[in-house]
PDB file of N, CA and C in Angstrom:
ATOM      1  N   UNK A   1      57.740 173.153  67.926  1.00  0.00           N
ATOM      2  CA  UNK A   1      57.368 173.011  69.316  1.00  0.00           C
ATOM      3  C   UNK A   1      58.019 171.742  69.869  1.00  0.00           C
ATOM      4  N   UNK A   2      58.204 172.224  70.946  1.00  0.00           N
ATOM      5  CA  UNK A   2      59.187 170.821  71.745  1.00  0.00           C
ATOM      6  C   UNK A   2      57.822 169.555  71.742  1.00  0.00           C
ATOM      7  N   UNK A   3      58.696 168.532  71.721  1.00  0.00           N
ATOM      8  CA  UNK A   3      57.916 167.377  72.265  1.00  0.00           C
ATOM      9  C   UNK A   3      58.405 166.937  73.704  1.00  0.00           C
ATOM     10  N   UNK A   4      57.602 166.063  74.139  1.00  0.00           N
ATOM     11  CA  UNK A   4      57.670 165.666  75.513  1.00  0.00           C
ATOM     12  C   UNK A   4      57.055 164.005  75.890  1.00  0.00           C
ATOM     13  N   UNK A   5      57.704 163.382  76.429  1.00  0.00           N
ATOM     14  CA  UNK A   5      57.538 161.711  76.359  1.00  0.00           C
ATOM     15  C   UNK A   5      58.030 161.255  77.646  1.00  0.00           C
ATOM     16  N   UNK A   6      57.600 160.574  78.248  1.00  0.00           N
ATOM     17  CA  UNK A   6      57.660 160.058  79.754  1.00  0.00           C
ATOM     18  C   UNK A   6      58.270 158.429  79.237  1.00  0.00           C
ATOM     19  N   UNK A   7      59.371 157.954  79.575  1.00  0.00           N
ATOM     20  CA  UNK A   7      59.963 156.955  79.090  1.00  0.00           C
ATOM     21  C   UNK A   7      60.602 156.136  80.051  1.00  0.00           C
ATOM     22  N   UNK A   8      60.925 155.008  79.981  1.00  0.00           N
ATOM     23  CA  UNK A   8      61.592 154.163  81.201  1.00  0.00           C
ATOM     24  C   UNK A   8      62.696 154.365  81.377  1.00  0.00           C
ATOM     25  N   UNK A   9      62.798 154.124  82.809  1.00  0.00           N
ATOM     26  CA  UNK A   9      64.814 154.190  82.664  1.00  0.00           C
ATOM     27  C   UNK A   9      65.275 153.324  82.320  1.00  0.00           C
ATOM     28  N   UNK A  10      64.766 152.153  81.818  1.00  0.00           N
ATOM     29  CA  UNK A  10      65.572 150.674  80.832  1.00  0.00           C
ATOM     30  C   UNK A  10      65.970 151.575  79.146  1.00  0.00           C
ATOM     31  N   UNK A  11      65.008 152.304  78.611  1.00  0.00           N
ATOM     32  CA  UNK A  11      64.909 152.951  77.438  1.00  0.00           C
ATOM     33  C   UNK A  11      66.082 154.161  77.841  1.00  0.00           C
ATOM     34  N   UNK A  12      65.819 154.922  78.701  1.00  0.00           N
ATOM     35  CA  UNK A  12      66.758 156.057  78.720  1.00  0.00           C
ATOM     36  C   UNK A  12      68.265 155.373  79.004  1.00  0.00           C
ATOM     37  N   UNK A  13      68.846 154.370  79.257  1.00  0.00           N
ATOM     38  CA  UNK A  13      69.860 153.999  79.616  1.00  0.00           C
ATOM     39  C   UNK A  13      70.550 153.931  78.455  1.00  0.00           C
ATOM     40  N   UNK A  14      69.221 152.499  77.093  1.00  0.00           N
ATOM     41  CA  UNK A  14      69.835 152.020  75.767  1.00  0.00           C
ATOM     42  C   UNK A  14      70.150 153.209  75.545  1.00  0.00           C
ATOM     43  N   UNK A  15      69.617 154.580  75.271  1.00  0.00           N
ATOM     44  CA  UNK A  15      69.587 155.711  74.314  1.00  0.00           C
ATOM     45  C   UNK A  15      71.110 156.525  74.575  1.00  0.00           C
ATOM     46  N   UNK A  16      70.955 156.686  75.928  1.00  0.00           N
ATOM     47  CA  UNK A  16      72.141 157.259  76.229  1.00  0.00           C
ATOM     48  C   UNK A  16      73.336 156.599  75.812  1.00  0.00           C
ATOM     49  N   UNK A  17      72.996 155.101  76.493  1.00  0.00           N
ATOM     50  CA  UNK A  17      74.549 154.008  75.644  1.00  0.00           C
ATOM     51  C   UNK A  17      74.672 153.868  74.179  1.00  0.00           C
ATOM     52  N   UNK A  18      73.670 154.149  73.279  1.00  0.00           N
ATOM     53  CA  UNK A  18      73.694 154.160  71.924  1.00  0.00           C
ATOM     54  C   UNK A  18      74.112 155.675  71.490  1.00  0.00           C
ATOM     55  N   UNK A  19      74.316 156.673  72.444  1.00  0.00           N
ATOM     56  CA  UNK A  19      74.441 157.735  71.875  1.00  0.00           C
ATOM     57  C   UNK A  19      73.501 158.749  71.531  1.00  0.00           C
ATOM     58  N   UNK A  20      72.389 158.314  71.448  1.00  0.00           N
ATOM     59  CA  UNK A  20      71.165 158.510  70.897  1.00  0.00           C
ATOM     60  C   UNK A  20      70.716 160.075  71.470  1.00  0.00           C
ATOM     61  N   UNK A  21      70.733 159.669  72.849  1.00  0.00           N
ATOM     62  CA  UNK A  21      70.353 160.885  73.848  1.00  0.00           C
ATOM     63  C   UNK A  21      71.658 161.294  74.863  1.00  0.00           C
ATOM     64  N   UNK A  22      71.321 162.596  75.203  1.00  0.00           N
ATOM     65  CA  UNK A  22      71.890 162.922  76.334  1.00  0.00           C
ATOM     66  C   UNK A  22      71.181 163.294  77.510  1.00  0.00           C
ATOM     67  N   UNK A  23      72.088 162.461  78.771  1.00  0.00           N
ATOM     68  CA  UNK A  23      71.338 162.589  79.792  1.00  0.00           C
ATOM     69  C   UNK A  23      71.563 163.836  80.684  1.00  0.00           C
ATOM     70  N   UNK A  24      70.632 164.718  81.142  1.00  0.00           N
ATOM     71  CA  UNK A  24      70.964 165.768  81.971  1.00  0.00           C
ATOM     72  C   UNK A  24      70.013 165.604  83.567  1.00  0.00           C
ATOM     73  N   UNK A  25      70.847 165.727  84.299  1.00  0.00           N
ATOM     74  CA  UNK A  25      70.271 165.826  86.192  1.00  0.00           C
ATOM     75  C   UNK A  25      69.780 167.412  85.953  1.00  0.00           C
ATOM     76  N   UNK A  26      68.798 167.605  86.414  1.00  0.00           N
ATOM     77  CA  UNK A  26      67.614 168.359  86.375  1.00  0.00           C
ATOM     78  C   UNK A  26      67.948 169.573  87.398  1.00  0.00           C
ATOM     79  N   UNK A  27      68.843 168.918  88.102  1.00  0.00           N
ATOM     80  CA  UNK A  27      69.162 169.846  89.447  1.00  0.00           C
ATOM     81  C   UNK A  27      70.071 171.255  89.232  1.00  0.00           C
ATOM     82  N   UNK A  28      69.470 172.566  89.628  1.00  0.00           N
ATOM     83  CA  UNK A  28      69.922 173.610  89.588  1.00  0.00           C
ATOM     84  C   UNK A  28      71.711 173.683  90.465  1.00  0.00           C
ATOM     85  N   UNK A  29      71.355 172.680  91.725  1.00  0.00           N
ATOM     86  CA  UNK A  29      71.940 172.687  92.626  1.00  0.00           C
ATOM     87  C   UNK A  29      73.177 171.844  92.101  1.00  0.00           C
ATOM     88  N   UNK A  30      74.643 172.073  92.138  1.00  0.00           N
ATOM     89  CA  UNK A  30      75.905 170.886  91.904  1.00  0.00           C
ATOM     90  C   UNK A  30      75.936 170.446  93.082  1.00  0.00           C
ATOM     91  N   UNK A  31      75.660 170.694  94.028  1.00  0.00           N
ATOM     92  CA  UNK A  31      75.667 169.793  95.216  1.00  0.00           C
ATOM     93  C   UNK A  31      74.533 168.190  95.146  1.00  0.00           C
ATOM     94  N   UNK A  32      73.666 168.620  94.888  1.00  0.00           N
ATOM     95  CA  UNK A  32      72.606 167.761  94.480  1.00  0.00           C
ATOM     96  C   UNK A  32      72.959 167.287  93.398  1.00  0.00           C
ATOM     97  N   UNK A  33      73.251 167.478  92.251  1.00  0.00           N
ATOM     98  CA  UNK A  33      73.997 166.823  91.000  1.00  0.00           C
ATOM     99  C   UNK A  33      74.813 165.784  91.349  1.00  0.00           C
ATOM    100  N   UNK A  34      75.898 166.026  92.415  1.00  0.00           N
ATOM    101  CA  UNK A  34      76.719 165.362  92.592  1.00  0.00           C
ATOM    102  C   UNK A  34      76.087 163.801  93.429  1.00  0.00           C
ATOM    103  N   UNK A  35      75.452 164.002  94.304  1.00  0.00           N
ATOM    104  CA  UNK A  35      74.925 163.125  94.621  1.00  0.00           C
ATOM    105  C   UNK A  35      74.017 162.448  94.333  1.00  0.00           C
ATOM    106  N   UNK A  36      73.028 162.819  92.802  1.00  0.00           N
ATOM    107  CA  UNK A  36      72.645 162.022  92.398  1.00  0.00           C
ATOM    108  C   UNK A  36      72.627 161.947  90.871  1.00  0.00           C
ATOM    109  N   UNK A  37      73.768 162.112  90.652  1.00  0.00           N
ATOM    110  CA  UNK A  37      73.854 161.950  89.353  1.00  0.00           C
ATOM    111  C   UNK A  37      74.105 160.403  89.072  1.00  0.00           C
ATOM    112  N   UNK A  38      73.671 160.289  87.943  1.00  0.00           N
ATOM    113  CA  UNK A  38      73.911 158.898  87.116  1.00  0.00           C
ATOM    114  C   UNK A  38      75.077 158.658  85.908  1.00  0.00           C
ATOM    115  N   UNK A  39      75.612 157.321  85.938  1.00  0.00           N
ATOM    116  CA  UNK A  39      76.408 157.249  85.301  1.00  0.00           C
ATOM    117  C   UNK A  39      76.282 158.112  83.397  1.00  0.00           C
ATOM    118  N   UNK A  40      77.132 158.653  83.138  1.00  0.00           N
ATOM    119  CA  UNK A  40      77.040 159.188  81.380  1.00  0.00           C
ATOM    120  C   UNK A  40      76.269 160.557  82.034  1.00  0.00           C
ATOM    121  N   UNK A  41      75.387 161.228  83.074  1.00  0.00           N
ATOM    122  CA  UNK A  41      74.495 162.299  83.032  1.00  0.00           C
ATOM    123  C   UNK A  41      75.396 163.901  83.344  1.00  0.00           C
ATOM    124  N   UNK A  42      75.056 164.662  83.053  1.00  0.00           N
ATOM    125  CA  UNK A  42      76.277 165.931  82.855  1.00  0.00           C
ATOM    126  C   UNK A  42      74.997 166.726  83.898  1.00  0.00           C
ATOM    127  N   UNK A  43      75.273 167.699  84.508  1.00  0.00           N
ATOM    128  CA  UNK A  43      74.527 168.466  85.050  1.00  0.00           C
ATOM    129  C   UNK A  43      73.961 169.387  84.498  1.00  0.00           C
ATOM    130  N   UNK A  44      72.917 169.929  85.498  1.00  0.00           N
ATOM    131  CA  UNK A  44      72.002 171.178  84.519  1.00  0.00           C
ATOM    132  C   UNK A  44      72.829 172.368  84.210  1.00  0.00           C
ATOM    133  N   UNK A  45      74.002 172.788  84.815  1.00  0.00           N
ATOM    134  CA  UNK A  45      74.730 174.082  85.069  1.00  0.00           C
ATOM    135  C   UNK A  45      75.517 173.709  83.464  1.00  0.00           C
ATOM    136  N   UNK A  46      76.074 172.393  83.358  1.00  0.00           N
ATOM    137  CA  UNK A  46      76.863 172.356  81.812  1.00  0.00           C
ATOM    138  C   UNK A  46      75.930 171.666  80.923  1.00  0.00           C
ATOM    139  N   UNK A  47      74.453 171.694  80.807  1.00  0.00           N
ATOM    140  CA  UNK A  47      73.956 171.716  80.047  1.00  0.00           C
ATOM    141  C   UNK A  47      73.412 172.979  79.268  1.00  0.00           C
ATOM    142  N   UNK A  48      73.259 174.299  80.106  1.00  0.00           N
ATOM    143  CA  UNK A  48      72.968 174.976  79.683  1.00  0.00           C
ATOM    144  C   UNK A  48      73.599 175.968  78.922  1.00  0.00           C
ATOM    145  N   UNK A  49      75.242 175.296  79.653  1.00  0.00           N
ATOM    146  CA  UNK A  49      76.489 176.447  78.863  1.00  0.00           C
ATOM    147  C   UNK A  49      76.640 175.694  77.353  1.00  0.00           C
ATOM    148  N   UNK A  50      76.507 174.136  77.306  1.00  0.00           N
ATOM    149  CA  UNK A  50      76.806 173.786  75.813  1.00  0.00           C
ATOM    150  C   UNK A  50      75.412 173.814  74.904  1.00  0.00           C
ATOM    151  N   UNK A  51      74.220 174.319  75.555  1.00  0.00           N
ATOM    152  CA  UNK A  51      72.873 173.928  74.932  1.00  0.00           C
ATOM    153  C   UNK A  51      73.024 174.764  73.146  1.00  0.00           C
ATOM    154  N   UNK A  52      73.611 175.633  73.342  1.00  0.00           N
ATOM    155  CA  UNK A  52      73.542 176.250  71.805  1.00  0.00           C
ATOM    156  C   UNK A  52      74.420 175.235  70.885  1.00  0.00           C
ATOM    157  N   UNK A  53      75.354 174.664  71.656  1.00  0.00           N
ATOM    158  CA  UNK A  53      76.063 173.866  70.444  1.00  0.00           C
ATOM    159  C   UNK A  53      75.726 172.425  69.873  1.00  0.00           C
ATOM    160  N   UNK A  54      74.835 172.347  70.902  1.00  0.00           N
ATOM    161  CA  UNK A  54      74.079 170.636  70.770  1.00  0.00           C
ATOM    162  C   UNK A  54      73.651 170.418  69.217  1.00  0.00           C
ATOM    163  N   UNK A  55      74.131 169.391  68.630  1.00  0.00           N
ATOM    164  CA  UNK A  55      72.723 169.110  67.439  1.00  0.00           C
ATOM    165  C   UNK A  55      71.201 169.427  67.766  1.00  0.00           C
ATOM    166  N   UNK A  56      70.634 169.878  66.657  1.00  0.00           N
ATOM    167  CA  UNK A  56      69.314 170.063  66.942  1.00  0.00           C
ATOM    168  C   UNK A  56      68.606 168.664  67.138  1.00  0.00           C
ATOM    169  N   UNK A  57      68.585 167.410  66.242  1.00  0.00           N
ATOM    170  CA  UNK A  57      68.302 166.381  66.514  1.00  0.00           C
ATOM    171  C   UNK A  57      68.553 165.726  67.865  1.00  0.00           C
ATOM    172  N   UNK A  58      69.262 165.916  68.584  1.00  0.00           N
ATOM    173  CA  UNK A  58      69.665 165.011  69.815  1.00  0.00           C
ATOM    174  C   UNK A  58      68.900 165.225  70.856  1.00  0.00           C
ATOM    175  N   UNK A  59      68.614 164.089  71.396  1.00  0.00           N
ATOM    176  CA  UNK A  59      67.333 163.920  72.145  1.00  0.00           C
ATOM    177  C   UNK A  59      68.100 164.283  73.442  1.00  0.00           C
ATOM    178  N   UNK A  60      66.994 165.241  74.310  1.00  0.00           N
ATOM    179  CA  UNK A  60      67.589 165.358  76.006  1.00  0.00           C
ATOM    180  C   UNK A  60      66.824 164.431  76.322  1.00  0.00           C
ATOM    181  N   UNK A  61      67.173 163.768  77.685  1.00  0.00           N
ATOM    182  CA  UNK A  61      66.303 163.225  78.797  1.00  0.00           C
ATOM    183  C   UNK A  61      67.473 163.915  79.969  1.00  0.00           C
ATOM    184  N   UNK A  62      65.781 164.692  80.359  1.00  0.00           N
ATOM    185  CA  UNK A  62      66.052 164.918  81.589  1.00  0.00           C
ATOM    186  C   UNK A  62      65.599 164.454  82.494  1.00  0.00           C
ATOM    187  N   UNK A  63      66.217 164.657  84.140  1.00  0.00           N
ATOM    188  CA  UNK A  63      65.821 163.076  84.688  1.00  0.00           C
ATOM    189  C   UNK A  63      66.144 163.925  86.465  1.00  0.00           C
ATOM    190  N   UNK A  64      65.601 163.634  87.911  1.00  0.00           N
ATOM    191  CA  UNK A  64      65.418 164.094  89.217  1.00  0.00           C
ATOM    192  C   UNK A  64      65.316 163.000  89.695  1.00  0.00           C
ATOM    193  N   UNK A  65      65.322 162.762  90.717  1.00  0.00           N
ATOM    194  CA  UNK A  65      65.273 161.361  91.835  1.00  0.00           C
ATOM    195  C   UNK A  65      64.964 161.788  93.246  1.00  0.00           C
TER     196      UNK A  65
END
């Protein structure tokens, strides 16, 4: 079963810069992606095309504004 953790964006930043995690924009929309995406974050549309190839270990944070 998935887990689920509400975390800071000081923490989601280290993780992502360590590699640790990947960051995904939540947004269905690439228009909205585009404008608020964050530096290192890939959108929801190419998260879902590479989701089978991901390590199982690798942490998502997903993230909306």
């Amino acid at each position: 079963m998935a887990k689920y953790e509400v975390i800071t964006p000081s923490q989601a930043r280290e993780e992502v810069e360590t590699n640790d995690a990947l960051l995904v924009c939540a947004y269905e929309s690439e228009e909205k992606f585009k404008s608020n995406a964050l530096q290192g974050a890939i959108s929801l549309h190419n998260f879902k095309r590479k989701e089978a190839s991901l390590p199982k270990e690798k942490e998502i944070i997903f993230y909306c504004n």
